[in-house]
Protein backbone atom coordinates (compact mmCIF):
# COMPACT_ATOMS: atom_id res chain seq x y z
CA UNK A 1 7.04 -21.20 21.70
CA UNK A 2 5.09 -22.10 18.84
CA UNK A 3 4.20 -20.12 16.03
CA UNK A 4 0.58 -19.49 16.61
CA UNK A 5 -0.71 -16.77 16.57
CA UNK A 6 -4.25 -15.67 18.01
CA UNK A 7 -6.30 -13.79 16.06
CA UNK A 8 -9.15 -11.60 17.19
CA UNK A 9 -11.40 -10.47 14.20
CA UNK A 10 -14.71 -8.90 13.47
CA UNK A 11 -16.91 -6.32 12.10
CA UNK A 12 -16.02 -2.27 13.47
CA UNK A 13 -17.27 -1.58 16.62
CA UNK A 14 -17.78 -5.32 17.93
CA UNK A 15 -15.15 -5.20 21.06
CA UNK A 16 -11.90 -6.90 19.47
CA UNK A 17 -9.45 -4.24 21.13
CA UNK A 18 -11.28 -4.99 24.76
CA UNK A 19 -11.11 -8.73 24.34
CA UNK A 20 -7.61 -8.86 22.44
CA UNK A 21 -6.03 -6.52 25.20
CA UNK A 22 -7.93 -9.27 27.71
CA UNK A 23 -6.04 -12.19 25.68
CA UNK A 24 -2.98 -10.53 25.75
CA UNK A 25 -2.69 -10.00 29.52
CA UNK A 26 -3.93 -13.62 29.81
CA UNK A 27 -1.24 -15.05 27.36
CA UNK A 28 1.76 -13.01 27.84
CA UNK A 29 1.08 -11.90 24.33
CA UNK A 30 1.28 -8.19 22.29
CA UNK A 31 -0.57 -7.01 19.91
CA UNK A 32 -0.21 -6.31 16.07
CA UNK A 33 -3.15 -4.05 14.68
CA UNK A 34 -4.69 -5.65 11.24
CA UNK A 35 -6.69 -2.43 10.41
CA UNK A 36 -6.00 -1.15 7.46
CA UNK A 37 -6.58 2.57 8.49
CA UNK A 38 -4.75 2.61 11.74
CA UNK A 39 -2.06 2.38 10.35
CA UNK A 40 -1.86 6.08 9.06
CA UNK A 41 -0.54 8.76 11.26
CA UNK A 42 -2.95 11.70 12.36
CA UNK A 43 -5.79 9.98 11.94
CA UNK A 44 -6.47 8.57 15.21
CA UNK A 45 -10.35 9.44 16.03
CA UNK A 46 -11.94 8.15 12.60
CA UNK A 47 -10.08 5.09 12.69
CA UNK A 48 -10.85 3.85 16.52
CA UNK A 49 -7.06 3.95 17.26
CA UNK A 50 -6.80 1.93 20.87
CA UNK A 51 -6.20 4.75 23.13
CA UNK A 52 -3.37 4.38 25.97
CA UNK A 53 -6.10 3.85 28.38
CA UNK A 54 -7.45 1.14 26.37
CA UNK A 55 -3.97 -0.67 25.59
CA UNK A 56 -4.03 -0.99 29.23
CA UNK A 57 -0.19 -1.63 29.21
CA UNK A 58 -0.01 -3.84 26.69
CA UNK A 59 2.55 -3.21 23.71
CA UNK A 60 0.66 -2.74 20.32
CA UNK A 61 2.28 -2.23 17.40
CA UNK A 62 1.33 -1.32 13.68
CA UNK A 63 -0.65 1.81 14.94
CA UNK A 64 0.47 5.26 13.39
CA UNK A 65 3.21 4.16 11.74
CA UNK A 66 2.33 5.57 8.16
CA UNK A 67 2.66 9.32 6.88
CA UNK A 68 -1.10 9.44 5.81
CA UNK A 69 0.19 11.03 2.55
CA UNK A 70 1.59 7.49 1.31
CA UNK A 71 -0.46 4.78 -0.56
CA UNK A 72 -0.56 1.72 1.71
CA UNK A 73 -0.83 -1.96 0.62
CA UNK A 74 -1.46 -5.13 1.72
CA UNK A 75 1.73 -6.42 0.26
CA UNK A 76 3.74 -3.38 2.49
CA UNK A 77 1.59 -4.52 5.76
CA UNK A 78 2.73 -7.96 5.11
CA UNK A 79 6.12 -7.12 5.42
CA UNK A 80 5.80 -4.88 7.72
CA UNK A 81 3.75 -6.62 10.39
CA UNK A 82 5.61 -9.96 9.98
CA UNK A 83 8.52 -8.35 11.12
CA UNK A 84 6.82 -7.35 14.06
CA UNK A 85 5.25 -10.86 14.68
CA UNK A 86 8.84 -12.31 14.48
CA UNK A 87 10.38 -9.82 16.84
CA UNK A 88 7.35 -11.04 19.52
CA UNK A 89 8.19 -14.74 18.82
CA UNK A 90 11.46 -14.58 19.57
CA UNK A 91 11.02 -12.47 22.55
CA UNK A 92 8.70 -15.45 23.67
CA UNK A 93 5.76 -14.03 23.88
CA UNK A 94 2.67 -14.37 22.02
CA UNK A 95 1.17 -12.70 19.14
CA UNK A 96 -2.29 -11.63 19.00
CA UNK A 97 -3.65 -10.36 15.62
CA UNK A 98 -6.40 -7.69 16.00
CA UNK A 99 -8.40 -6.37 13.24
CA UNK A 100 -11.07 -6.43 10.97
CA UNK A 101 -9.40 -6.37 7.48
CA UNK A 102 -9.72 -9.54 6.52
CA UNK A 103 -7.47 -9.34 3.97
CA UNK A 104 -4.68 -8.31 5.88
CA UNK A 105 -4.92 -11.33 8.45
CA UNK A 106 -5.07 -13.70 5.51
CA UNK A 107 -2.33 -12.57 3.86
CA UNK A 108 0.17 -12.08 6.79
CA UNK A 109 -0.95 -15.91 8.50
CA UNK A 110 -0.50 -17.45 5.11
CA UNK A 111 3.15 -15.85 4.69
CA UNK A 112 1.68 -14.30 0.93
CA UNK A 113 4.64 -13.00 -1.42
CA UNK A 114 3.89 -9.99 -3.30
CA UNK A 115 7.39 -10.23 -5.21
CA UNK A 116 7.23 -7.91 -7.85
CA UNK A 117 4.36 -5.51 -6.77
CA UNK A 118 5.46 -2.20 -6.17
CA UNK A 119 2.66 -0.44 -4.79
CA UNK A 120 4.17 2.99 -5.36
CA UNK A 121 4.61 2.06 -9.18
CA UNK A 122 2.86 5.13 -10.46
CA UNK A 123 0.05 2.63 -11.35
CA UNK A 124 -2.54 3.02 -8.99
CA UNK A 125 -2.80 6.82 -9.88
CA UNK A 126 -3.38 6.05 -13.51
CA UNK A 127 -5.79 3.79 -12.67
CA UNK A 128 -7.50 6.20 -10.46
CA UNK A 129 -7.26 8.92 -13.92
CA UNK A 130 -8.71 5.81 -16.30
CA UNK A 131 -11.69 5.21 -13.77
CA UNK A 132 -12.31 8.95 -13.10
CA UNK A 133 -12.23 9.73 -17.46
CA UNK A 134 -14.00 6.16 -18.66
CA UNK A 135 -16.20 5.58 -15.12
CA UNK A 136 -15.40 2.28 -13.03
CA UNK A 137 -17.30 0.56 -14.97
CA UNK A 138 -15.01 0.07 -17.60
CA UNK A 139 -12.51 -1.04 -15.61
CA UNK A 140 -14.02 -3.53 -13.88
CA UNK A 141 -15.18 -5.24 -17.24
CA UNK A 142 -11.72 -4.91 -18.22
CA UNK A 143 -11.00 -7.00 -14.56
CA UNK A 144 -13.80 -9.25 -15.98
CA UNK A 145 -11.98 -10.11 -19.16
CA UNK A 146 -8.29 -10.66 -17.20
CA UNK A 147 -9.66 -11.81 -14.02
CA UNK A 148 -13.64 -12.99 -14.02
CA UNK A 149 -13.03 -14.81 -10.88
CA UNK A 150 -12.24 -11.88 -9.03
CA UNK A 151 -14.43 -9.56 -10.55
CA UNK A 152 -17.42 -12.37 -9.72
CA UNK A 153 -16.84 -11.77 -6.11
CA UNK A 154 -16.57 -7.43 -6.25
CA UNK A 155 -18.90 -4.96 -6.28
CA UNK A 156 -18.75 -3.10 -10.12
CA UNK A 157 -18.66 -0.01 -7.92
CA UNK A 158 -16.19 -1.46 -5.65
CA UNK A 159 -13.27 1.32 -6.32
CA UNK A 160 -10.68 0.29 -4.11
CA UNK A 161 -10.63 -3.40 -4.77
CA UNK A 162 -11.15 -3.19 -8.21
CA UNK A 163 -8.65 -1.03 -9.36
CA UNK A 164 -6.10 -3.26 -6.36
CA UNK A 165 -6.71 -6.41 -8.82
CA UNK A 166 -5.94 -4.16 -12.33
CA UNK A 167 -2.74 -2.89 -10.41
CA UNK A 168 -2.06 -6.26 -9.31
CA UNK A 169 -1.91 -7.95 -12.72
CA UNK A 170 -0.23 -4.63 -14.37
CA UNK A 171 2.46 -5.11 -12.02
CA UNK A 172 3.13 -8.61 -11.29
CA UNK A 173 1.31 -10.40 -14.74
CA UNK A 174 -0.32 -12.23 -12.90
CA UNK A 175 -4.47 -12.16 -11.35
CA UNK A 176 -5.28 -11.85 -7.84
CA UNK A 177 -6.88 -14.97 -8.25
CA UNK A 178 -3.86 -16.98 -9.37
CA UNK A 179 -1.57 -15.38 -6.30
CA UNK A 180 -4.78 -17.02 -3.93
CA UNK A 181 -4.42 -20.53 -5.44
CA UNK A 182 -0.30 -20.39 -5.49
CA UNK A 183 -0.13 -19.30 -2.19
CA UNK A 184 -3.19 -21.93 -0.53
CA UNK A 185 -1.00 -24.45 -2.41
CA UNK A 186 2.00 -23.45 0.12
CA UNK A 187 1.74 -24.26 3.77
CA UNK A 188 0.89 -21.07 5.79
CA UNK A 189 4.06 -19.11 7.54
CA UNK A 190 1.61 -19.52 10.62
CA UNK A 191 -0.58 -21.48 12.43
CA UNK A 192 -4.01 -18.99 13.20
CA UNK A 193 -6.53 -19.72 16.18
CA UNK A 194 -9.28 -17.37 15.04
CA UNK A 195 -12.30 -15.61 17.19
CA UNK A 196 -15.32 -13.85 15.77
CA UNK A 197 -16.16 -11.12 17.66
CA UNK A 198 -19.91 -9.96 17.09
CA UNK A 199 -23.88 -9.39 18.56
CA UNK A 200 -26.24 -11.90 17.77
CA UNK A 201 -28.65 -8.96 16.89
CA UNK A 202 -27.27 -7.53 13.53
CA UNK A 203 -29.40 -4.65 14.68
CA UNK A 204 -27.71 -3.91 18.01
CA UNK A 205 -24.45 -4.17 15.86
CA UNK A 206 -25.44 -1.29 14.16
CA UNK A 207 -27.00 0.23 16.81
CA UNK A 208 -23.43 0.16 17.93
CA UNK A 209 -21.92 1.65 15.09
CA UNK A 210 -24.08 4.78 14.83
CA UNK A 211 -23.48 5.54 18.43
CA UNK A 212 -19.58 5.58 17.45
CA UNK A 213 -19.68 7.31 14.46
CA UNK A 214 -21.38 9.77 17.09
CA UNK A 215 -18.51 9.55 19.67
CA UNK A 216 -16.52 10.48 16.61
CA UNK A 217 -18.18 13.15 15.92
CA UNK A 218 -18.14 14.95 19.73
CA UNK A 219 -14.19 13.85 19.91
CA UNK A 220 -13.43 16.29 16.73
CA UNK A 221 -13.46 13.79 13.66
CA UNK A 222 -14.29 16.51 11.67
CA UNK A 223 -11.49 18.81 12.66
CA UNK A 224 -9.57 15.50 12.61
CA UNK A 225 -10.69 15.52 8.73
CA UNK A 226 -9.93 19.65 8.91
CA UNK A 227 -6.26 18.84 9.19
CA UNK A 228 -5.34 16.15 7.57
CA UNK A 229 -6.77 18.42 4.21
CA UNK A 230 -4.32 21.60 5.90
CA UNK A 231 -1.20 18.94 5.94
CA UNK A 232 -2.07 18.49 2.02
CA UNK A 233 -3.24 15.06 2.56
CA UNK A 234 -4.89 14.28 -1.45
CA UNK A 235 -8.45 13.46 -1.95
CA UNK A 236 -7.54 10.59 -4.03
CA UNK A 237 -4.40 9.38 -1.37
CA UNK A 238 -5.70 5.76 -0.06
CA UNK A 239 -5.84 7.49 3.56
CA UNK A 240 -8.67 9.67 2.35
CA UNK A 241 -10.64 6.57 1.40
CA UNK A 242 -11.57 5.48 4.44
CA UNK A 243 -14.95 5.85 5.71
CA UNK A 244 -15.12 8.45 7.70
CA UNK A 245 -12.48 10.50 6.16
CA UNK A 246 -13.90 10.38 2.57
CA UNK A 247 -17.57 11.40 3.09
CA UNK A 248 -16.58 14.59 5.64
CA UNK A 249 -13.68 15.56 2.98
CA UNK A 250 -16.15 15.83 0.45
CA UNK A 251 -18.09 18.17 2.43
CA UNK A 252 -15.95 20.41 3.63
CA UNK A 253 -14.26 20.87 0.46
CA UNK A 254 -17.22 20.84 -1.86
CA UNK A 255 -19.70 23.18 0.63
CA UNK A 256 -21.48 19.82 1.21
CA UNK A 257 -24.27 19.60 4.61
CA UNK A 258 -22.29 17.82 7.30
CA UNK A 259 -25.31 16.23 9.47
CA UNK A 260 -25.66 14.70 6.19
CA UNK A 261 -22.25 13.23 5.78
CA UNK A 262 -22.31 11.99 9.04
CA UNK A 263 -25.46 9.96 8.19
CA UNK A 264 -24.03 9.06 5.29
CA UNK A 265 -20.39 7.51 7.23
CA UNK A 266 -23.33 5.63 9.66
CA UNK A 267 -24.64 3.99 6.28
CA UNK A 268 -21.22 2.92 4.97
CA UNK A 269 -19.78 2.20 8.38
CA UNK A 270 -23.24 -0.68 8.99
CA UNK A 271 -22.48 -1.55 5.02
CA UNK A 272 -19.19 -2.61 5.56
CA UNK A 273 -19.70 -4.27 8.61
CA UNK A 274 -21.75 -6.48 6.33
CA UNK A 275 -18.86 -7.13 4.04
CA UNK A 276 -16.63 -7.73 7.05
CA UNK A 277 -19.00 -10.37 8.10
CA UNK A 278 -18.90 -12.27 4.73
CA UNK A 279 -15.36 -12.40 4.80
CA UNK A 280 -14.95 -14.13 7.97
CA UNK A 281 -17.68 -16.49 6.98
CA UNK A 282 -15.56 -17.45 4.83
CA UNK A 283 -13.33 -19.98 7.29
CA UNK A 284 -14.72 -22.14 8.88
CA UNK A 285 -11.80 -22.80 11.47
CA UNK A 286 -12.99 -20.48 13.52
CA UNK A 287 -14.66 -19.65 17.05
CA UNK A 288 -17.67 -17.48 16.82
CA UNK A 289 -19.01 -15.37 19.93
CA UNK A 290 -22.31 -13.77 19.28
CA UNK A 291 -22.82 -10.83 21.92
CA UNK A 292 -25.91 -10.20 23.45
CA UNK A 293 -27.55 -6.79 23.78
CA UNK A 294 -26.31 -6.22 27.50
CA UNK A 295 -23.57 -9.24 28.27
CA UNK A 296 -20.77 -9.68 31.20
CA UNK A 297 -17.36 -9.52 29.06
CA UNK A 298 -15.98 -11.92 31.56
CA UNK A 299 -18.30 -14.36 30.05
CA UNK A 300 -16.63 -13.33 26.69
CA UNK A 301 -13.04 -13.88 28.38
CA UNK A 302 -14.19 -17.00 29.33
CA UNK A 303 -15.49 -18.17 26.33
CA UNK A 304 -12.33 -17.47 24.60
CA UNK A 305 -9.74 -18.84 26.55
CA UNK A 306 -11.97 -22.19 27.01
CA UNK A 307 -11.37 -22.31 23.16
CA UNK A 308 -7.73 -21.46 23.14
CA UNK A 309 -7.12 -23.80 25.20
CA UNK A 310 -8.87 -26.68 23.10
CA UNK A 311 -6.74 -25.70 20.48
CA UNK A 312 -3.36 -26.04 23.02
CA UNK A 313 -2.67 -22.77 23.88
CA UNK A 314 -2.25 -21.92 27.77
């Protein structure tokens, strides 16, 4: 077998488990999560974790397989999930990717090395104590000054990513930016056939979204939230950062109104579908679907496979 691997992307809540369990079946393939949240342990309902039912029988892996306590990275998923893509391969099956952290997919296709990064360095929590005493502000015109190409492209306000890129060059002395160009200049560890999975109508996408946040809600996300704080799980842990998780933490511990931080996870839920979007517009070596409102997912299937095939895949 080749080493392609199929890739199923899109914004959250768009139907890439469905159609990558679909693929799967179809291709004799497995699945390897790209989410950057379902990874953690215990944290199943906030995240969209496939359910059993949903795998449908087909072997996923990358799913719960982090103590939500730990600080994740992109360099750790790398590793992590290639050695799962390798064990597939050489089983003879195929791999299908299925996500939407964009940067995660990227990374792992292109075979990036994060020599010399040690995510558990002790840097990311004084980073995190710099942006809480001196605001983010001042660290992200401090990324401006060592990195302006990065900072161009984030958010000032953009925690997460901005404090990744300071980390980043503490750790390695070198930008984010200048890992990209090294690692475009090397040939990627594998080949990726890429689908787009979204609606047509950005407004039934978030139509979408709210009624999932809702689901969420009625399944015990906040109890979800509950125990994860019990189990000691920090505030300021990378776990806690996800959306979802952050805005009902803050609540609960801080006497905060919940209907309100449920609105509130709606807004940044539709918000990052957004940013989702704009990464994956990004390549342009890719299939798009664009879902209608009400739409036959065999015509989806379809659709798919017509294009895997075009690109020599059975």
């Amino acid at each position: 077998m080749n080493r392609t691997v199929v890739c199923v992307v899109g914004p959250t809540a768009s139907g890439k488990t469905k159609l990558g369990v679909a693929l799967a079946h179809l291709l004799d393939g497995e699945v390897v999560s790209a989410d950057s949240m379902q990874v953690y342990r215990d944290m199943a309902i906030g995240t969209a974790r496939p359910t059993a039912e949903e795998m449908a029988g087909v072997p996923h892996h990358m799913l719960g397989v982090v103590d939500p306590r730990e600080n994740y990275s992109v360099a750790r998923y790398v590793q992590e999930a290639t050695g799962c893509v390798e064990d597939i391969l050489r089983r003879g099956k195929r791999p299908i990717l299925v996500g939407g952290t964009g940067l995660y997919i990227d990374g792992l296709c292109r075979g990036e090395n994060y020599a010399g990064f040690q995510p558990d360095s002790g840097l990311r929590q004084a980073l995190q104590a710099r942006a809480r005493a001196e605001g983010l502000d001042a660290l992200w015109r401090e990324l401006e000054q060592v990195d302006p190409e990065t900072a161009a492209r984030l958010h000032p306000h953009d925690e997460k990513r901005v404090l990744r890129a300071l980390e980043v060059w503490q750790a390695t002395g070198k930008t984010i930016s200048q890992h990209d160009r090294e690692s475009r200049q090397r040939p990627p560890r594998y080949e990726k056939v890429a689908i787009v999975l979204t609606y047509r109508d950005r407004q039934a996408l978030y139509n979408r979204i709210d009624q999932r946040v809702d689901q969420m809600v009625a399944r015990g996300l906040v109890e979800e939230v509950q125990g994860l704080l019990a189990a000691g799980v920090p505030l300021t842990g990378t776990a806690m950062q996800a959306i979802g998780y952050k805005e009902l933490a803050r609540a609960l511990t801080q006497g905060g109104d919940l209907a309100q931080a449920v609105e509130e996870v709606k807004r940044r839920s539709r918000q990052y579908a957004k940013r989702q979007l704009s990464w994956f517009r990004r390549d342009p070596n890719t299939k798009w679907i664009l879902l209608e409102k009400e739409q036959d997912f065999s015509s989806v299937i379809q659709d798919s496979t017509d294009y895997l095939r075009e690109k020599g895949l059975p």
